[in-house]
PDB file of N, CA and C in Angstrom:
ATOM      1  N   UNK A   1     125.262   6.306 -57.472  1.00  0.00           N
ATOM      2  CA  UNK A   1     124.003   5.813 -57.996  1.00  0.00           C
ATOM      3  C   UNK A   1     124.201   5.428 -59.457  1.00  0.00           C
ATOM      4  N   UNK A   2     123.924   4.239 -59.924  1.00  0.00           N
ATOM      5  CA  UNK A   2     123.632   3.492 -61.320  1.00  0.00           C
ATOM      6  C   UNK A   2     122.100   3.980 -62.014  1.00  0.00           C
ATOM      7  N   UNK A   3     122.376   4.190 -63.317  1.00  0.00           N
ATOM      8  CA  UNK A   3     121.283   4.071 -63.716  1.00  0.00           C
ATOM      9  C   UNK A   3     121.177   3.560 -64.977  1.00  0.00           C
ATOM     10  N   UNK A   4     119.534   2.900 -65.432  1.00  0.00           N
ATOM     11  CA  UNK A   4     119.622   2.228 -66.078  1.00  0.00           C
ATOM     12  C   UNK A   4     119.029   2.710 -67.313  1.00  0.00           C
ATOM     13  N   UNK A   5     119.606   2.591 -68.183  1.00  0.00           N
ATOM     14  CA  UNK A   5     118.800   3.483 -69.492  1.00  0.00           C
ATOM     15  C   UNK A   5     117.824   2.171 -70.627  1.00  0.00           C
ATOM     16  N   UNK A   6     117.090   2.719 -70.983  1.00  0.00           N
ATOM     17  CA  UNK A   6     116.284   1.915 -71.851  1.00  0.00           C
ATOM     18  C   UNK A   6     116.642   1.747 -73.414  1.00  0.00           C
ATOM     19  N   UNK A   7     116.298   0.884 -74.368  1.00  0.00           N
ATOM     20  CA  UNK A   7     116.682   1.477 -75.449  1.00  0.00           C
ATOM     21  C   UNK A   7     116.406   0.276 -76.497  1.00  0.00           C
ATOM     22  N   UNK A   8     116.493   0.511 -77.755  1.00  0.00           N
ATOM     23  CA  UNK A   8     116.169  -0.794 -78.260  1.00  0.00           C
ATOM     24  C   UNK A   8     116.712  -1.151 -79.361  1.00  0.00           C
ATOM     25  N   UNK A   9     117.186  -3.051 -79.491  1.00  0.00           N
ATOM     26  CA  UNK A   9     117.618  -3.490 -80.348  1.00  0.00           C
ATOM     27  C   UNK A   9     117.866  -2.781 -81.792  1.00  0.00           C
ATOM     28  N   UNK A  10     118.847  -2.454 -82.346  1.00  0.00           N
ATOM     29  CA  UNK A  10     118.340  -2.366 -83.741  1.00  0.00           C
ATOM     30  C   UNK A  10     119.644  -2.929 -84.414  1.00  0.00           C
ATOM     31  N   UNK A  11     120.392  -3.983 -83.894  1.00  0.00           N
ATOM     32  CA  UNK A  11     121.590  -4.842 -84.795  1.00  0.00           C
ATOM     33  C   UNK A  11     122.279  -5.530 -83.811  1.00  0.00           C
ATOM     34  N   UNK A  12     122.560  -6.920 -84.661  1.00  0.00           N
ATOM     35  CA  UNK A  12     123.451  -7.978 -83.672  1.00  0.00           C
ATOM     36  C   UNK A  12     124.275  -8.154 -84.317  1.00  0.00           C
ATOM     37  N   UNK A  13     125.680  -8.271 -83.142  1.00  0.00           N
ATOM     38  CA  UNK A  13     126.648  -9.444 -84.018  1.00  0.00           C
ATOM     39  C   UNK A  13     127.250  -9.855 -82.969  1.00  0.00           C
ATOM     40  N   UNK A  14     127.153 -11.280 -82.767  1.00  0.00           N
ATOM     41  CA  UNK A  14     127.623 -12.120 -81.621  1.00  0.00           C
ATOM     42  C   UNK A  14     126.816 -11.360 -80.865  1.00  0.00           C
ATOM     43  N   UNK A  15     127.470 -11.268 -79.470  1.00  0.00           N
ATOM     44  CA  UNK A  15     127.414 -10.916 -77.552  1.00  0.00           C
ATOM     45  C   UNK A  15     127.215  -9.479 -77.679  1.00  0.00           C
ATOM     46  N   UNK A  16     127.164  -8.925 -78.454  1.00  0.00           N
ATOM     47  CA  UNK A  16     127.039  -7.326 -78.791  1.00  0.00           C
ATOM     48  C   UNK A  16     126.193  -7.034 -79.551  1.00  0.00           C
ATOM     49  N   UNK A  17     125.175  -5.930 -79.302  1.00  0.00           N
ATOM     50  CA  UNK A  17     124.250  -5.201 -80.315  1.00  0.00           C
ATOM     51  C   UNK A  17     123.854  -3.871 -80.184  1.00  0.00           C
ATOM     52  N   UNK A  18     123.628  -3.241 -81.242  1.00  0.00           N
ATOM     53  CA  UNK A  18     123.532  -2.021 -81.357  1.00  0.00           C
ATOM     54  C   UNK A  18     122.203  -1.880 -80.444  1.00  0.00           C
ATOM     55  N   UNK A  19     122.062  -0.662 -79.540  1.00  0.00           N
ATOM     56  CA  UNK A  19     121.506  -0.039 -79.024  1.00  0.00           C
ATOM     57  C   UNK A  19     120.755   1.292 -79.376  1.00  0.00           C
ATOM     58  N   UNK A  20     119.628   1.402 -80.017  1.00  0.00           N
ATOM     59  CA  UNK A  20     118.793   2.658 -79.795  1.00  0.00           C
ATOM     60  C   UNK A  20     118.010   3.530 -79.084  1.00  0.00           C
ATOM     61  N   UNK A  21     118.889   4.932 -78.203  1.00  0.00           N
ATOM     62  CA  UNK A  21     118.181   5.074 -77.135  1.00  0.00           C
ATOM     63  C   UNK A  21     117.050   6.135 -77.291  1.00  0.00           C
ATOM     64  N   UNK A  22     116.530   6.155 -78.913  1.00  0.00           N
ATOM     65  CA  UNK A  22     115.289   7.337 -79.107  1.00  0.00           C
ATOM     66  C   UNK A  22     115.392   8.120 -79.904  1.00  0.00           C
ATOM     67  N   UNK A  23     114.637   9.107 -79.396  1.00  0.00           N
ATOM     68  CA  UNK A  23     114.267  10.820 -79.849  1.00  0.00           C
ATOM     69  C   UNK A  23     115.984  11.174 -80.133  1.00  0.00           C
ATOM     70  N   UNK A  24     116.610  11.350 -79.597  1.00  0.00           N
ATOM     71  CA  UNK A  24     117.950  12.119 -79.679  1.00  0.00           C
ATOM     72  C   UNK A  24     119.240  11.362 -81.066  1.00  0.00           C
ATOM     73  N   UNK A  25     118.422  10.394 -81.460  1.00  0.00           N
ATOM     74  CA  UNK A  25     119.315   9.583 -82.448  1.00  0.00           C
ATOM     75  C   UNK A  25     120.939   8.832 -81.740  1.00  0.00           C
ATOM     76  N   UNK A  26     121.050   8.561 -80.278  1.00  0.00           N
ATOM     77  CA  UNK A  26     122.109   8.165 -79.890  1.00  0.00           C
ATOM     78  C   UNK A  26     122.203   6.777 -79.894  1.00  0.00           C
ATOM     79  N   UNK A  27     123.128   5.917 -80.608  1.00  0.00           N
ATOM     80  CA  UNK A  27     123.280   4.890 -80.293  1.00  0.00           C
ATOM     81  C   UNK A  27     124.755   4.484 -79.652  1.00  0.00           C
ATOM     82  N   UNK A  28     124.010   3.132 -79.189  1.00  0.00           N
ATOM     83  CA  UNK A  28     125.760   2.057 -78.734  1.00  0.00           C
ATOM     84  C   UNK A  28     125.936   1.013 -78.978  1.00  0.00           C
ATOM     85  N   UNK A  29     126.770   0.678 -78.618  1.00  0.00           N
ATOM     86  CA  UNK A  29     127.575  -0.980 -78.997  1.00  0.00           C
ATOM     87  C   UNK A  29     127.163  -1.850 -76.961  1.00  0.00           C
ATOM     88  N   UNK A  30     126.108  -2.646 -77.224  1.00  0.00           N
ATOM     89  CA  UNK A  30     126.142  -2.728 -75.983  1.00  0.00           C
ATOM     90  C   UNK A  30     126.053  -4.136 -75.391  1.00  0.00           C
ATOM     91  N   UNK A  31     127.125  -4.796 -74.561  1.00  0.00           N
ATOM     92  CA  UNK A  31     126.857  -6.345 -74.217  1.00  0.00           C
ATOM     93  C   UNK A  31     125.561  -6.945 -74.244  1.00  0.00           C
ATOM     94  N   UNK A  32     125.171  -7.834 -74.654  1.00  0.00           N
ATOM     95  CA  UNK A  32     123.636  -8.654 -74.204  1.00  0.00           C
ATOM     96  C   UNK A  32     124.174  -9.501 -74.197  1.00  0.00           C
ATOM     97  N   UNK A  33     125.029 -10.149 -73.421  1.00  0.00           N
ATOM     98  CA  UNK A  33     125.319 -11.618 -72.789  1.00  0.00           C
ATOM     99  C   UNK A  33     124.316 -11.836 -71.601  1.00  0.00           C
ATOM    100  N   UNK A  34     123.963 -11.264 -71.337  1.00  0.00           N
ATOM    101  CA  UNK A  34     122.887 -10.899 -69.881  1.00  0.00           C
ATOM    102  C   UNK A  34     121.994 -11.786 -70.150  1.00  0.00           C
ATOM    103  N   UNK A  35     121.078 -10.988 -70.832  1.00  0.00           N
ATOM    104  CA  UNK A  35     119.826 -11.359 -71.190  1.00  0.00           C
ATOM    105  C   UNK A  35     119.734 -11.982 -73.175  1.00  0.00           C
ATOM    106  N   UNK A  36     118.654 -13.012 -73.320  1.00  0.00           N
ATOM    107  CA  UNK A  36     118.550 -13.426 -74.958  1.00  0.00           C
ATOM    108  C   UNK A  36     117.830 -11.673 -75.425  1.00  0.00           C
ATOM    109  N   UNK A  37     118.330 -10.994 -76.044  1.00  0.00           N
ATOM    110  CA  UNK A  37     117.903 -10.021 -76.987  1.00  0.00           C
ATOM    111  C   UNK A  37     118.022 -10.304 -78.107  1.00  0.00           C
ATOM    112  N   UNK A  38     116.901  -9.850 -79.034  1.00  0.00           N
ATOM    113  CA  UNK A  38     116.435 -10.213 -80.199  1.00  0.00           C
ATOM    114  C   UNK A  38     116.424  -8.400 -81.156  1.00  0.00           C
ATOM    115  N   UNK A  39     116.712  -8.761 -82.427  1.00  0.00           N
ATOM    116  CA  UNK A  39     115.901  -7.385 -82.929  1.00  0.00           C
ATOM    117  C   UNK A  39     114.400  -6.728 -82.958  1.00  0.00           C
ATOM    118  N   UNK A  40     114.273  -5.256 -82.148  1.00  0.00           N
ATOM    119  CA  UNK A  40     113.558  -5.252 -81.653  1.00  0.00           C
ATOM    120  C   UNK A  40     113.425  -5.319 -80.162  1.00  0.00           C
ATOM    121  N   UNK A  41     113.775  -5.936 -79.660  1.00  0.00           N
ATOM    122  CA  UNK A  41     113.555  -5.808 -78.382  1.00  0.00           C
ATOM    123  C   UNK A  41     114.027  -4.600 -77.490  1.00  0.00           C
ATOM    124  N   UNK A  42     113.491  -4.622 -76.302  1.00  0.00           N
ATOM    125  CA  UNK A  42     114.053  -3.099 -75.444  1.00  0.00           C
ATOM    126  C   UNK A  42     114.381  -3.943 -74.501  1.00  0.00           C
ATOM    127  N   UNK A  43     115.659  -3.279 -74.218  1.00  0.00           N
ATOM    128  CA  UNK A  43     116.564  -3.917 -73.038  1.00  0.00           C
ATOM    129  C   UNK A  43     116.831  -2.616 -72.066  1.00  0.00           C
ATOM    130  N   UNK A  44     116.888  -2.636 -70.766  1.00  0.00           N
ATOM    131  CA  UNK A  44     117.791  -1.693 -69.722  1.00  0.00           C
ATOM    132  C   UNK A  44     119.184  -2.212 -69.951  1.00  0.00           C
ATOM    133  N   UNK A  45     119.848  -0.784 -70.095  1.00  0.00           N
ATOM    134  CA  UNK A  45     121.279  -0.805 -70.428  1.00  0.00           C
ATOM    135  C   UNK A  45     121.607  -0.128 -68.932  1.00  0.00           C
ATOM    136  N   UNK A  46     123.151  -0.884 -68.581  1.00  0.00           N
ATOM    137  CA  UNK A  46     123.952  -0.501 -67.331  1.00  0.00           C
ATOM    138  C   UNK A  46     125.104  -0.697 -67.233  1.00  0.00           C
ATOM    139  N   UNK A  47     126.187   0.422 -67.509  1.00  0.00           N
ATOM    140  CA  UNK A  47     127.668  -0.015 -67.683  1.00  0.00           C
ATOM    141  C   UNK A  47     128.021  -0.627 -69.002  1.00  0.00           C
ATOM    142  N   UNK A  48     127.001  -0.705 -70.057  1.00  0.00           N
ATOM    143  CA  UNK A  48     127.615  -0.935 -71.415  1.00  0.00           C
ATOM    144  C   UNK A  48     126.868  -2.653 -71.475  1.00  0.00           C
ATOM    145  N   UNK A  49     126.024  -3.098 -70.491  1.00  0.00           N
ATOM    146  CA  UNK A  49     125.538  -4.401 -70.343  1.00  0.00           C
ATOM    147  C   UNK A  49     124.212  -4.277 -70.388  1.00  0.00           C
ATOM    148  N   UNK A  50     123.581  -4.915 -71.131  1.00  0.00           N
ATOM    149  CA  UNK A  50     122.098  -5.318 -71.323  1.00  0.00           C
ATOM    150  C   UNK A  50     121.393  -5.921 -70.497  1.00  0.00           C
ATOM    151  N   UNK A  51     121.166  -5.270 -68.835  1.00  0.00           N
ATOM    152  CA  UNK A  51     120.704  -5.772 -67.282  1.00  0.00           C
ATOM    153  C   UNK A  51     119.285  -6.889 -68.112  1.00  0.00           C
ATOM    154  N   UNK A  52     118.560  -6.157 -68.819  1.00  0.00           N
ATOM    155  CA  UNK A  52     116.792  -6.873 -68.448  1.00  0.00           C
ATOM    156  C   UNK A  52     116.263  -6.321 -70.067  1.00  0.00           C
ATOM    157  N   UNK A  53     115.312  -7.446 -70.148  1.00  0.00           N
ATOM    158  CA  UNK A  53     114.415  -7.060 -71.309  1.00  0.00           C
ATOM    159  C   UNK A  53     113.641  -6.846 -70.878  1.00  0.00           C
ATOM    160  N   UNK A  54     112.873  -5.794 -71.764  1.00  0.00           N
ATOM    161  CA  UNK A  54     111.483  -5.231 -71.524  1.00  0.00           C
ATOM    162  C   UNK A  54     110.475  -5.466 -72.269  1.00  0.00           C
ATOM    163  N   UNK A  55     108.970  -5.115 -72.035  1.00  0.00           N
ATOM    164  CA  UNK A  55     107.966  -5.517 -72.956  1.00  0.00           C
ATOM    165  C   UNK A  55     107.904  -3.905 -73.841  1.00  0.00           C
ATOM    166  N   UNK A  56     107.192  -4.106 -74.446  1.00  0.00           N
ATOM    167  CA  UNK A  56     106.795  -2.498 -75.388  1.00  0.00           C
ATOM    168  C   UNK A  56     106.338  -1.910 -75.031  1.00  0.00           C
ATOM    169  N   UNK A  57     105.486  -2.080 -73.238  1.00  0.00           N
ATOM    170  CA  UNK A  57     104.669  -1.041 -72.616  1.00  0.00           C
ATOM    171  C   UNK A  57     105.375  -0.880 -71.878  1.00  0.00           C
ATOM    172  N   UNK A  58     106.495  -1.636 -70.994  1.00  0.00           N
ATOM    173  CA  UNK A  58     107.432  -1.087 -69.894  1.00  0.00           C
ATOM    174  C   UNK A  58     108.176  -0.262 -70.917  1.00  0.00           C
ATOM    175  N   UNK A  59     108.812  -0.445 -71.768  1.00  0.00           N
ATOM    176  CA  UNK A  59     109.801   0.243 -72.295  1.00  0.00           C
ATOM    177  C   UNK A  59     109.174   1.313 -73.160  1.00  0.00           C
ATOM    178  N   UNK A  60     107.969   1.491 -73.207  1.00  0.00           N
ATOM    179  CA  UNK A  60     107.403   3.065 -73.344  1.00  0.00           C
ATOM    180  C   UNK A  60     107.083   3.947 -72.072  1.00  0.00           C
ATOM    181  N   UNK A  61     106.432   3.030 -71.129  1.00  0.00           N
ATOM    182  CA  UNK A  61     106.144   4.046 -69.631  1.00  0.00           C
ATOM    183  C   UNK A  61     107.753   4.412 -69.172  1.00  0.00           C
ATOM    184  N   UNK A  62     108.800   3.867 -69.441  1.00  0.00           N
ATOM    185  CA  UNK A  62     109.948   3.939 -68.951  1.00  0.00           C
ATOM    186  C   UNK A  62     110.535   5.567 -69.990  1.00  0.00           C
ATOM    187  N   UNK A  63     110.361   5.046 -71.194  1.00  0.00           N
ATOM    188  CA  UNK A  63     111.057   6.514 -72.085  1.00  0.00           C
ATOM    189  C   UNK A  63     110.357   7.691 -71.541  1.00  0.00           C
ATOM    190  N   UNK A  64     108.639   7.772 -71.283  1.00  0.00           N
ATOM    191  CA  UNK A  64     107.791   8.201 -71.506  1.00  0.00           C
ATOM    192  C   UNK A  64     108.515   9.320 -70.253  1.00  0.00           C
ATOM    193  N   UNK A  65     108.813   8.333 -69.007  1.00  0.00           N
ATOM    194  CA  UNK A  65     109.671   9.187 -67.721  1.00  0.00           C
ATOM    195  C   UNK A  65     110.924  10.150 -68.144  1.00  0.00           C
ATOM    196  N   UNK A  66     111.451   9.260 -69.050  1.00  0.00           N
ATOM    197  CA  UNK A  66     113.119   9.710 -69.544  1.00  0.00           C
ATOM    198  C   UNK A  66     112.540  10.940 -69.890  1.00  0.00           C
ATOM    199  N   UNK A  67     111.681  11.155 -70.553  1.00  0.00           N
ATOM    200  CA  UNK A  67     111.451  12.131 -71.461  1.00  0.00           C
ATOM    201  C   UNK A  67     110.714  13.344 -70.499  1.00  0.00           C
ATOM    202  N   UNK A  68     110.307  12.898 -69.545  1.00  0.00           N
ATOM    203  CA  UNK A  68     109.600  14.003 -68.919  1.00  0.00           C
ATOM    204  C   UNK A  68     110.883  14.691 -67.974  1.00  0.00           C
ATOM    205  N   UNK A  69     111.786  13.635 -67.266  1.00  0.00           N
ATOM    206  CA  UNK A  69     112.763  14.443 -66.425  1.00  0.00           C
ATOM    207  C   UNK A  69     114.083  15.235 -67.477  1.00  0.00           C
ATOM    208  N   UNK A  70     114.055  15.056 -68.981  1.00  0.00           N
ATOM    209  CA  UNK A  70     114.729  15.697 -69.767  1.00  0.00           C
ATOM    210  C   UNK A  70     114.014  17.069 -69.754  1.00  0.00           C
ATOM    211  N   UNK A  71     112.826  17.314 -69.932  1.00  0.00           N
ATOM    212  CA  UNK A  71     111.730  18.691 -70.321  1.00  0.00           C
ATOM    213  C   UNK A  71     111.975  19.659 -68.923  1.00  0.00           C
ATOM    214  N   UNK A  72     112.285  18.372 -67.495  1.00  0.00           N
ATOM    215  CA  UNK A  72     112.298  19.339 -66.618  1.00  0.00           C
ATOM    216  C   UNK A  72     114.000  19.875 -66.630  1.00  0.00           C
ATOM    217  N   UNK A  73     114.759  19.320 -66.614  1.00  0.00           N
ATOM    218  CA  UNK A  73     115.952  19.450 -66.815  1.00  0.00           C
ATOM    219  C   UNK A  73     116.411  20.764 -67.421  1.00  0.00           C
ATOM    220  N   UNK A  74     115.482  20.595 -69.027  1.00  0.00           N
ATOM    221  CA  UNK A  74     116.013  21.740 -69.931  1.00  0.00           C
ATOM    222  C   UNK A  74     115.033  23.006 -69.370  1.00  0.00           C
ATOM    223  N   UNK A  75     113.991  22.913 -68.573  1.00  0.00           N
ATOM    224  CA  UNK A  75     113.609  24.047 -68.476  1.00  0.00           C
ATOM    225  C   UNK A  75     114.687  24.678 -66.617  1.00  0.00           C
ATOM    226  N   UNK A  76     115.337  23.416 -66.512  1.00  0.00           N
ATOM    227  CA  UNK A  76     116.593  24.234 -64.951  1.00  0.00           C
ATOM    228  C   UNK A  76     117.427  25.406 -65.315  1.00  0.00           C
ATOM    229  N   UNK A  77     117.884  24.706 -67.158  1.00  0.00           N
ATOM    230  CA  UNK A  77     119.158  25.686 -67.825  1.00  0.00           C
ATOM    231  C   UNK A  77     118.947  27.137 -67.922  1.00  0.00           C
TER     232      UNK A  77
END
């Protein structure tokens, strides 16, 4: 199973841009040859590739999930 993480623009250079995936301060270096990404924008990341852009309400109902199956997660440990 693939999955696709959310996250958002915060630097370009060329076919590559930095990726911000939130609360946890993690970023990446991540293809957007895929899709036109802009700074700012929220893209689904997959395999290091920028699948889809998102609007600011998908890509909040989307964290909004991330964030709830993390709370259940940490309360498994």
């Amino acid at each position: 199973m693939c999955l696709t993480i959310p996250g958002r623009v915060v630097g370009l250079s060329g076919s590559l841009a930095s990726v911000d995936y939130g609360e946890d301060g993690v970023r990446n270096n991540v293809n957007i040859s895929l899709v036109k990404a802009s700074l700012g924008d929220y893209v689904l990341v997959q395999s290091g590739f920028a699948v889809k852009l998102l609007s600011q309400s998908e890509a909040a109902e989307v964290l909004e999930m991330w964030k709830a199956i993390r709370e259940v997660d940490a309360e498994e440990i």
